[in-house]
C-alpha atoms as a PDB file:
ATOM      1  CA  UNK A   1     -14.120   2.377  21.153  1.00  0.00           C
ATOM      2  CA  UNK A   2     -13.652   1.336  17.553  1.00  0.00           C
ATOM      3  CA  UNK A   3     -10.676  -1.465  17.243  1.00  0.00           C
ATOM      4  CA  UNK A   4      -8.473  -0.525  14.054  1.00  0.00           C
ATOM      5  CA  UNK A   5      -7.162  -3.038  11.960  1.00  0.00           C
ATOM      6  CA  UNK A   6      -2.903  -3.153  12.357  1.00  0.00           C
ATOM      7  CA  UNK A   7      -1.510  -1.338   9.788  1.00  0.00           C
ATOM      8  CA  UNK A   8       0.530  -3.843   7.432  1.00  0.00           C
ATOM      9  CA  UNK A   9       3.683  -2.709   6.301  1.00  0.00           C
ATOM     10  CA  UNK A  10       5.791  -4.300   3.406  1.00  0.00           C
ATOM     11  CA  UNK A  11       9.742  -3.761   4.609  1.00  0.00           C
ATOM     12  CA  UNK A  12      12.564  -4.323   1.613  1.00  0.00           C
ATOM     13  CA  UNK A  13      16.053  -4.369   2.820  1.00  0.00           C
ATOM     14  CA  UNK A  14      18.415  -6.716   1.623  1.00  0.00           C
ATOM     15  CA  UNK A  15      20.429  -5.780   5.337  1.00  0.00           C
ATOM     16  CA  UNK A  16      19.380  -9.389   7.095  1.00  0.00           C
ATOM     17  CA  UNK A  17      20.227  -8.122  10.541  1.00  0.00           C
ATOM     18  CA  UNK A  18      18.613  -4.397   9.849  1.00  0.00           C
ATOM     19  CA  UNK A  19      15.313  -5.756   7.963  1.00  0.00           C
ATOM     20  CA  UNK A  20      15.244  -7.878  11.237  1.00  0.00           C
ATOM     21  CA  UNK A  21      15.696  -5.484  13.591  1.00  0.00           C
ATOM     22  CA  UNK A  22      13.277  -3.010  11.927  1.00  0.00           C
ATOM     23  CA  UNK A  23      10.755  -5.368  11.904  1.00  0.00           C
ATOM     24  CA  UNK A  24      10.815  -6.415  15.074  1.00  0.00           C
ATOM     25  CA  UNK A  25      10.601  -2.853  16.749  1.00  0.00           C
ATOM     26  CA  UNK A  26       7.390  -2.193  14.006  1.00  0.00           C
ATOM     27  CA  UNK A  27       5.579  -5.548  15.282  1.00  0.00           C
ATOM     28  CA  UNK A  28       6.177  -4.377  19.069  1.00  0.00           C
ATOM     29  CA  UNK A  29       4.551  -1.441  18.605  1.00  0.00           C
ATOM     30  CA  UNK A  30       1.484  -2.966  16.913  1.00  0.00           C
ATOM     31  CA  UNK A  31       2.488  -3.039  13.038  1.00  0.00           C
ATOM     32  CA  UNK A  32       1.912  -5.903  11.079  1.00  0.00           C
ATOM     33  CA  UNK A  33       4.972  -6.517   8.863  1.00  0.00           C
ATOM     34  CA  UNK A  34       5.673  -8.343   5.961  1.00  0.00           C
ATOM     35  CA  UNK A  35       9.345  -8.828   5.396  1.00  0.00           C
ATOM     36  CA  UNK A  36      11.261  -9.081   1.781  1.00  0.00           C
ATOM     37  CA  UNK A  37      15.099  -9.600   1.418  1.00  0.00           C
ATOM     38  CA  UNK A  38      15.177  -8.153  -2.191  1.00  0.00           C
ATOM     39  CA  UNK A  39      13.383  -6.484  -4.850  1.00  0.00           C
ATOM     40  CA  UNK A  40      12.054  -9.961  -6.940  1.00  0.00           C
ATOM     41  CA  UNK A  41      10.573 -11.257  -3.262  1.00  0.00           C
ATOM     42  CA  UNK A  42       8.979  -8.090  -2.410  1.00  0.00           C
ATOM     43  CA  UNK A  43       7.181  -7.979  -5.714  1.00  0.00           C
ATOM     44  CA  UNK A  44       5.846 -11.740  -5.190  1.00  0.00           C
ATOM     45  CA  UNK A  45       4.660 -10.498  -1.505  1.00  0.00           C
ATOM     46  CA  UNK A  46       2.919  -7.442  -2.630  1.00  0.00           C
ATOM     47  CA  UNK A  47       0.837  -9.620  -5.038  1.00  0.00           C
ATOM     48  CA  UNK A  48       0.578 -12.500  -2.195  1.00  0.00           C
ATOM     49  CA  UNK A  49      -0.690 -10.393   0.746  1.00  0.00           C
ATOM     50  CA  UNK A  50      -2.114  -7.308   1.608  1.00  0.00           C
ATOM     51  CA  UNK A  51      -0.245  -4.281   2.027  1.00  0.00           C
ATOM     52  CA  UNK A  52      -1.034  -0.571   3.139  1.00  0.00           C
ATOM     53  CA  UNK A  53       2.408   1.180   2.996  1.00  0.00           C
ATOM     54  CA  UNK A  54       5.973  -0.167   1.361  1.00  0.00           C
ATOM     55  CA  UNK A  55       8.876   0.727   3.217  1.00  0.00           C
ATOM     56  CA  UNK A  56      12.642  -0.226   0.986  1.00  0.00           C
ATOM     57  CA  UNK A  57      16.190   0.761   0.804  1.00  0.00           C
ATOM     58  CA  UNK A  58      16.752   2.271  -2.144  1.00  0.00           C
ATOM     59  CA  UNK A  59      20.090   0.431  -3.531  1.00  0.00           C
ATOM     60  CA  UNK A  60      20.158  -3.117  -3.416  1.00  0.00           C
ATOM     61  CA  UNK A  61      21.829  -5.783  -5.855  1.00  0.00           C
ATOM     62  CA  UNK A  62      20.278  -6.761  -8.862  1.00  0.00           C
ATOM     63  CA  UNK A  63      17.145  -4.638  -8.704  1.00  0.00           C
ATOM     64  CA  UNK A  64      17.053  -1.263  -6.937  1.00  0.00           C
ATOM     65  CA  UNK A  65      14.277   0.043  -4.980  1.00  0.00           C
ATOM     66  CA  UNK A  66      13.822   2.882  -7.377  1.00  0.00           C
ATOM     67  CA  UNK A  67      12.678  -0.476  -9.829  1.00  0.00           C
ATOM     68  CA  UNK A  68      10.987  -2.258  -7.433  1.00  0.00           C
ATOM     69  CA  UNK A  69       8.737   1.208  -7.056  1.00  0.00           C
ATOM     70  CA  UNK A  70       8.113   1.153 -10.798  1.00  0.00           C
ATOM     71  CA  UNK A  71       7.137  -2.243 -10.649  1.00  0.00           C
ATOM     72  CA  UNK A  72       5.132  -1.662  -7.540  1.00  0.00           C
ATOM     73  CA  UNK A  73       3.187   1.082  -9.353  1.00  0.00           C
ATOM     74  CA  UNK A  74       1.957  -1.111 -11.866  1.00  0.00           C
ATOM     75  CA  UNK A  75      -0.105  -2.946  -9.661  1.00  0.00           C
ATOM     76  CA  UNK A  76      -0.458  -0.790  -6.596  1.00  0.00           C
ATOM     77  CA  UNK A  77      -0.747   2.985  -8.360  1.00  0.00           C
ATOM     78  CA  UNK A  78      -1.288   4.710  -5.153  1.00  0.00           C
ATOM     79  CA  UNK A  79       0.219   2.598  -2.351  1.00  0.00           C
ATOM     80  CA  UNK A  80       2.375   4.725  -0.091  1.00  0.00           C
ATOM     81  CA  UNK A  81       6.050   4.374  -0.643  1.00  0.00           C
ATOM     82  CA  UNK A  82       8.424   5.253   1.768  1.00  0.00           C
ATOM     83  CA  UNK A  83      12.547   4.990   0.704  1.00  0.00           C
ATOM     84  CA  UNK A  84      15.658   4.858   2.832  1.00  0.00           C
ATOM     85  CA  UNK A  85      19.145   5.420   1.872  1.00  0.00           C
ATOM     86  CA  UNK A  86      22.541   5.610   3.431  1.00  0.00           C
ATOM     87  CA  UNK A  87      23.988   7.041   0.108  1.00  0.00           C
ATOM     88  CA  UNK A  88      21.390   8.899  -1.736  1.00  0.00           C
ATOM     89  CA  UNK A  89      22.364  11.384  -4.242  1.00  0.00           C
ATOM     90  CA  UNK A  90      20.085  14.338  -5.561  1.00  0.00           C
ATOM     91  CA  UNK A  91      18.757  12.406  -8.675  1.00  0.00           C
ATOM     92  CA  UNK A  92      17.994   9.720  -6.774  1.00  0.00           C
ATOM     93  CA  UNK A  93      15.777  11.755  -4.612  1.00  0.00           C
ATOM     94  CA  UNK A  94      14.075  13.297  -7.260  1.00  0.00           C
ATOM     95  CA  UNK A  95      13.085   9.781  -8.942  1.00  0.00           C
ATOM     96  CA  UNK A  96      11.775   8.891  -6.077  1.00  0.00           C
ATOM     97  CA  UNK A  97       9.477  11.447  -5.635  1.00  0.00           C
ATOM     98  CA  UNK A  98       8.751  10.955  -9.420  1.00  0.00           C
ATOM     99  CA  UNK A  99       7.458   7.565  -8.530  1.00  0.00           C
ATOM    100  CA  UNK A 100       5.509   8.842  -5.469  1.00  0.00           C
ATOM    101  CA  UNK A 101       7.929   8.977  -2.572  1.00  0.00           C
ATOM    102  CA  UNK A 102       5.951  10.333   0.711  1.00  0.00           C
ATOM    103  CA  UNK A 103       9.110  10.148   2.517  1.00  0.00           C
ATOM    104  CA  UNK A 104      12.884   9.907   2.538  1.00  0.00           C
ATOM    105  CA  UNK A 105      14.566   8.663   5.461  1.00  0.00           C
ATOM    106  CA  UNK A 106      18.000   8.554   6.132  1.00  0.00           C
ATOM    107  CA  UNK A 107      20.251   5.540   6.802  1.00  0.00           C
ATOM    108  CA  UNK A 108      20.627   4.241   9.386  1.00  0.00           C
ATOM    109  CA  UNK A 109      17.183   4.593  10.289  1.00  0.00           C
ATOM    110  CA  UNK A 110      15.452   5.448  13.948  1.00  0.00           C
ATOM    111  CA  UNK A 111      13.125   3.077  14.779  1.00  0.00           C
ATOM    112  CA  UNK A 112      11.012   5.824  16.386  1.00  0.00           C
ATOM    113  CA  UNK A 113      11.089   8.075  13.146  1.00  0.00           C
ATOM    114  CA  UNK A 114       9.895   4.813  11.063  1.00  0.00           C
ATOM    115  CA  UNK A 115       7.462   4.408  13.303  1.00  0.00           C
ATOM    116  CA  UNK A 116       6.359   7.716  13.312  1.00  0.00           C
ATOM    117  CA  UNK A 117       6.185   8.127   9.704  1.00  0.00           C
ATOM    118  CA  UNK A 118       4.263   4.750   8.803  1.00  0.00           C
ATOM    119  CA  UNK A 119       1.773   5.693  11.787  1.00  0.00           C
ATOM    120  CA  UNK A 120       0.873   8.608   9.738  1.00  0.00           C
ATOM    121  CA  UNK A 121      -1.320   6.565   7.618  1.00  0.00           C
ATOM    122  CA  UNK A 122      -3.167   4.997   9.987  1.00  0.00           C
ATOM    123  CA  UNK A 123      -5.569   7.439  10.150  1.00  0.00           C
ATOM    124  CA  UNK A 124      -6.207   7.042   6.576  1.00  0.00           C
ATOM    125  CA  UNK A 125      -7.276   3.852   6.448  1.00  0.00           C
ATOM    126  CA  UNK A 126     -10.784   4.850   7.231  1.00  0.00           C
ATOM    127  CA  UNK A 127     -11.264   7.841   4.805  1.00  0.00           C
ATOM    128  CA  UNK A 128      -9.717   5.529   1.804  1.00  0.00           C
ATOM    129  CA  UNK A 129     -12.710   5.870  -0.493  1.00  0.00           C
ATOM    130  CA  UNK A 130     -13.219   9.293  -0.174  1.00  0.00           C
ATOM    131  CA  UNK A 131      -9.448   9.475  -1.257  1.00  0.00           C
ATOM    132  CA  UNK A 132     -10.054   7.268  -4.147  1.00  0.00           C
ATOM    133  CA  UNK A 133     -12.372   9.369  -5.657  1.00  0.00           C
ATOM    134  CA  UNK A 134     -10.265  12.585  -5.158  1.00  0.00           C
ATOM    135  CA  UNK A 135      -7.237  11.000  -6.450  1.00  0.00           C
ATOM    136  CA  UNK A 136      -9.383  10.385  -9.954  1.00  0.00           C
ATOM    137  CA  UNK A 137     -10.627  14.147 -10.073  1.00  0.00           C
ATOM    138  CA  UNK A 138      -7.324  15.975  -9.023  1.00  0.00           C
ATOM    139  CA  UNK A 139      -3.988  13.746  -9.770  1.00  0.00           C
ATOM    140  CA  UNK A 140      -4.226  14.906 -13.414  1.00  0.00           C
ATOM    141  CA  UNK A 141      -0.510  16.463 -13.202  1.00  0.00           C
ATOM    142  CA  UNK A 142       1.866  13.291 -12.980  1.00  0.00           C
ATOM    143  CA  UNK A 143      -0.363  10.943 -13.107  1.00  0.00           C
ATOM    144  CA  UNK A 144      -0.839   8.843 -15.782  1.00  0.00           C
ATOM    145  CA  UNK A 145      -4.795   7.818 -16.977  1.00  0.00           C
ATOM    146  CA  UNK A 146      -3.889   4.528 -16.330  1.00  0.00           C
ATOM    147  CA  UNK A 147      -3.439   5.462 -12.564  1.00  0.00           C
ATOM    148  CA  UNK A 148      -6.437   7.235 -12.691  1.00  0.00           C
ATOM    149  CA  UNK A 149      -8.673   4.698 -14.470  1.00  0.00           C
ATOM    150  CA  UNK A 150      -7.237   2.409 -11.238  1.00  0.00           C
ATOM    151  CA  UNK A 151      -8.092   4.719  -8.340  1.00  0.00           C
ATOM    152  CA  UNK A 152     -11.493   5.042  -9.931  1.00  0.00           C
ATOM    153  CA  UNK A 153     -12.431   1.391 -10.230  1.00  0.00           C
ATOM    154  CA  UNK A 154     -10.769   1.111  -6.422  1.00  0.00           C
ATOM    155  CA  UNK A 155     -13.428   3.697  -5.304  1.00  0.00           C
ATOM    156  CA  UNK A 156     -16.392   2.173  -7.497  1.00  0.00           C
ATOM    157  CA  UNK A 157     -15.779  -1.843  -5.958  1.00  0.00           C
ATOM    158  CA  UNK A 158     -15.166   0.170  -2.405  1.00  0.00           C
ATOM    159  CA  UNK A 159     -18.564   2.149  -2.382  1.00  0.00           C
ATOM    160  CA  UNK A 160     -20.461  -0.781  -3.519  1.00  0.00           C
ATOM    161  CA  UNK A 161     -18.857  -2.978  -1.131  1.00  0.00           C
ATOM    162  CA  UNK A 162     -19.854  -0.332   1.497  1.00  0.00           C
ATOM    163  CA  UNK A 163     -23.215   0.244  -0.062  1.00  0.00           C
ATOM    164  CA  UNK A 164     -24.030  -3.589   0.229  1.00  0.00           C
ATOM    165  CA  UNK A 165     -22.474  -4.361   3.554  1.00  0.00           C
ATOM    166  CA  UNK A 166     -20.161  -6.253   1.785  1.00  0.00           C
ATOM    167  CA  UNK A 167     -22.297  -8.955   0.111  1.00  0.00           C
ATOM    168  CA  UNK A 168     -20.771 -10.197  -2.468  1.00  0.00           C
ATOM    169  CA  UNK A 169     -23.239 -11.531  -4.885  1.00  0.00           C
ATOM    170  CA  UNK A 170     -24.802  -8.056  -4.720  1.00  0.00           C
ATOM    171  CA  UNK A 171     -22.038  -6.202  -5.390  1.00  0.00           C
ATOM    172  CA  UNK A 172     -21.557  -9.099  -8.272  1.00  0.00           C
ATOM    173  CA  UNK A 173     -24.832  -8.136  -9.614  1.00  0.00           C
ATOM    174  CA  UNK A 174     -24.405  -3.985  -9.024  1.00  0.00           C
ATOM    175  CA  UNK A 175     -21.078  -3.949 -11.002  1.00  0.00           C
ATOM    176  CA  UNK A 176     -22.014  -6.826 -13.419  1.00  0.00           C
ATOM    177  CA  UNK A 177     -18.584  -8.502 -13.018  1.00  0.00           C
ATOM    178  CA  UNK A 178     -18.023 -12.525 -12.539  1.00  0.00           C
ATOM    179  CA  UNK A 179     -16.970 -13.768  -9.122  1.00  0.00           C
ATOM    180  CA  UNK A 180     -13.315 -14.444 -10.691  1.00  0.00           C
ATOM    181  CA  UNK A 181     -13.390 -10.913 -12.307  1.00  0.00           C
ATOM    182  CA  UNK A 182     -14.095  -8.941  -9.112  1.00  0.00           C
ATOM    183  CA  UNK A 183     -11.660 -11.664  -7.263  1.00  0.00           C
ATOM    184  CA  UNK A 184      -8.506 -10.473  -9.167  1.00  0.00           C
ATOM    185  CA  UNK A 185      -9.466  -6.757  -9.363  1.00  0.00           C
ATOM    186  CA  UNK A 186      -9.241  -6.944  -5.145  1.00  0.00           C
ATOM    187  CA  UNK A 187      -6.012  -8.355  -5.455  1.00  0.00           C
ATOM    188  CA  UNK A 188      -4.882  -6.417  -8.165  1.00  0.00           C
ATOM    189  CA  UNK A 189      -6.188  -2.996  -6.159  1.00  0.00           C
ATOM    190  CA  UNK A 190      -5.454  -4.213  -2.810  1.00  0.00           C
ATOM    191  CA  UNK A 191      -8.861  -4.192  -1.570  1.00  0.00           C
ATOM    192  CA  UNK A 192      -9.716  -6.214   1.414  1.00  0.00           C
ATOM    193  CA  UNK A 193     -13.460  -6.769   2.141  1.00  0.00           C
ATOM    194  CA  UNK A 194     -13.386  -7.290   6.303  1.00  0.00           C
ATOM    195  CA  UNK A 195     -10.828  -4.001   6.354  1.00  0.00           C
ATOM    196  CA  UNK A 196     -13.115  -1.526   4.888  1.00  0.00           C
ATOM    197  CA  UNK A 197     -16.123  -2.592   6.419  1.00  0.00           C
ATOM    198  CA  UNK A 198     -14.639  -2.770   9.715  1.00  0.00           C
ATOM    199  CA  UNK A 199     -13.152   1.064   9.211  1.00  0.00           C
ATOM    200  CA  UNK A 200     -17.267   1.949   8.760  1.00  0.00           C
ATOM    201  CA  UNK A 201     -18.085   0.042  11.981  1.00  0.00           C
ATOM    202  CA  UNK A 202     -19.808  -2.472   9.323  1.00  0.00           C
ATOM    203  CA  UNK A 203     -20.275  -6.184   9.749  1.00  0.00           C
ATOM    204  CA  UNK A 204     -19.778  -8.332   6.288  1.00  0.00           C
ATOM    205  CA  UNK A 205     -22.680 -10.344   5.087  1.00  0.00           C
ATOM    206  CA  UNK A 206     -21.292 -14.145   3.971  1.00  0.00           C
END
């Protein structure tokens, strides 16, 4: 039996006693969480730490999710974004699914139905490159080339990660990038080495 790698979740709330709670319940239940009181701290965590999904309230002071998303997308086109609101209106739905939105939960949340919803990509983690390279041939509606040009260069450092075993210098040499190059470009794209190879039953070679 194959062991998956936790899911890790980025939670915004600027609620102190509802981010808490939330995150509690998520680690129980075998999510990792990374917890962010506002928008500015979220952004510094998303470029910290690796993150698969981004759960955040949509209105909080000084910087609103719906901003924090933008922001998000810059570096992280095609994370998963999932929004909660107590006091969404119609517009701000349809901005959110503008920036990507694959769900919008109501607040106050149920635990379970978080759960539920961020469990849905767990499944994903171990198809991601195949996704990569479909999101470069068919998001051509929305999607700006920018986003595109990302997804692509996700999928070409993922296969050649894959294709090596994870061996760095070869992949170095296969995608004639510097060590510092390649370095930031995993940040940048959220790639993590052990992850992928793990999701292909690989062992990395140091």
């Amino acid at each position: 039996m194959t062991v998956t790698e936790p899911i890790v979740v980025l939670l915004v709330d600027d609620d102190h006693d509802v981010l808490g709670a939330n995150a509690r319940y998520l680690r129980t239940n075998g999510i990792e969480v990374i917890v962010a009181e506002s928008a500015q701290n979220a952004l510094g965590r998303l470029t910290e730490q690796p993150v698969d999904v981004i759960v955040t309230d949509l209105r909080m002071p000084n910087c609103s999710g719906l901003e924090f998303a933008a922001s998000a997308r810059e570096s992280r086109p095609l994370i998963p974004i999932v929004f909660f609101s107590g006091y969404a209106q119609v517009p701000d739905v349809v901005a959110a699914m503008k920036l990507g939105a694959v769900e919008f939960l109501e607040k106050p949340i149920e635990p379970e139905e978080l759960l539920s919803v961020i469990r849905k990509f767990r499944n994903r983690q171990h198809g991601k490159t195949a996704n990569q390279r479909h999101a470069f041939d068919a998001l051509d509606h929305g999607y700006s080339l920018k986003t595109r040009v990302l997804a692509y260069e996700k999928y070409l450092i993922e296969s050649c990660l894959l294709q090596h075993n994870g061996d760095v210098a070869h992949v170095l040499e296969s995608l004639q990038i510097n060590r510092r190059t390649f370095n930031d470009k995993m940040s940048k794209l959220g790639i993590r080495r052990d992850a992928l190879l793990a999701g292909s039953n690989r062992k990395p070679i140091d």
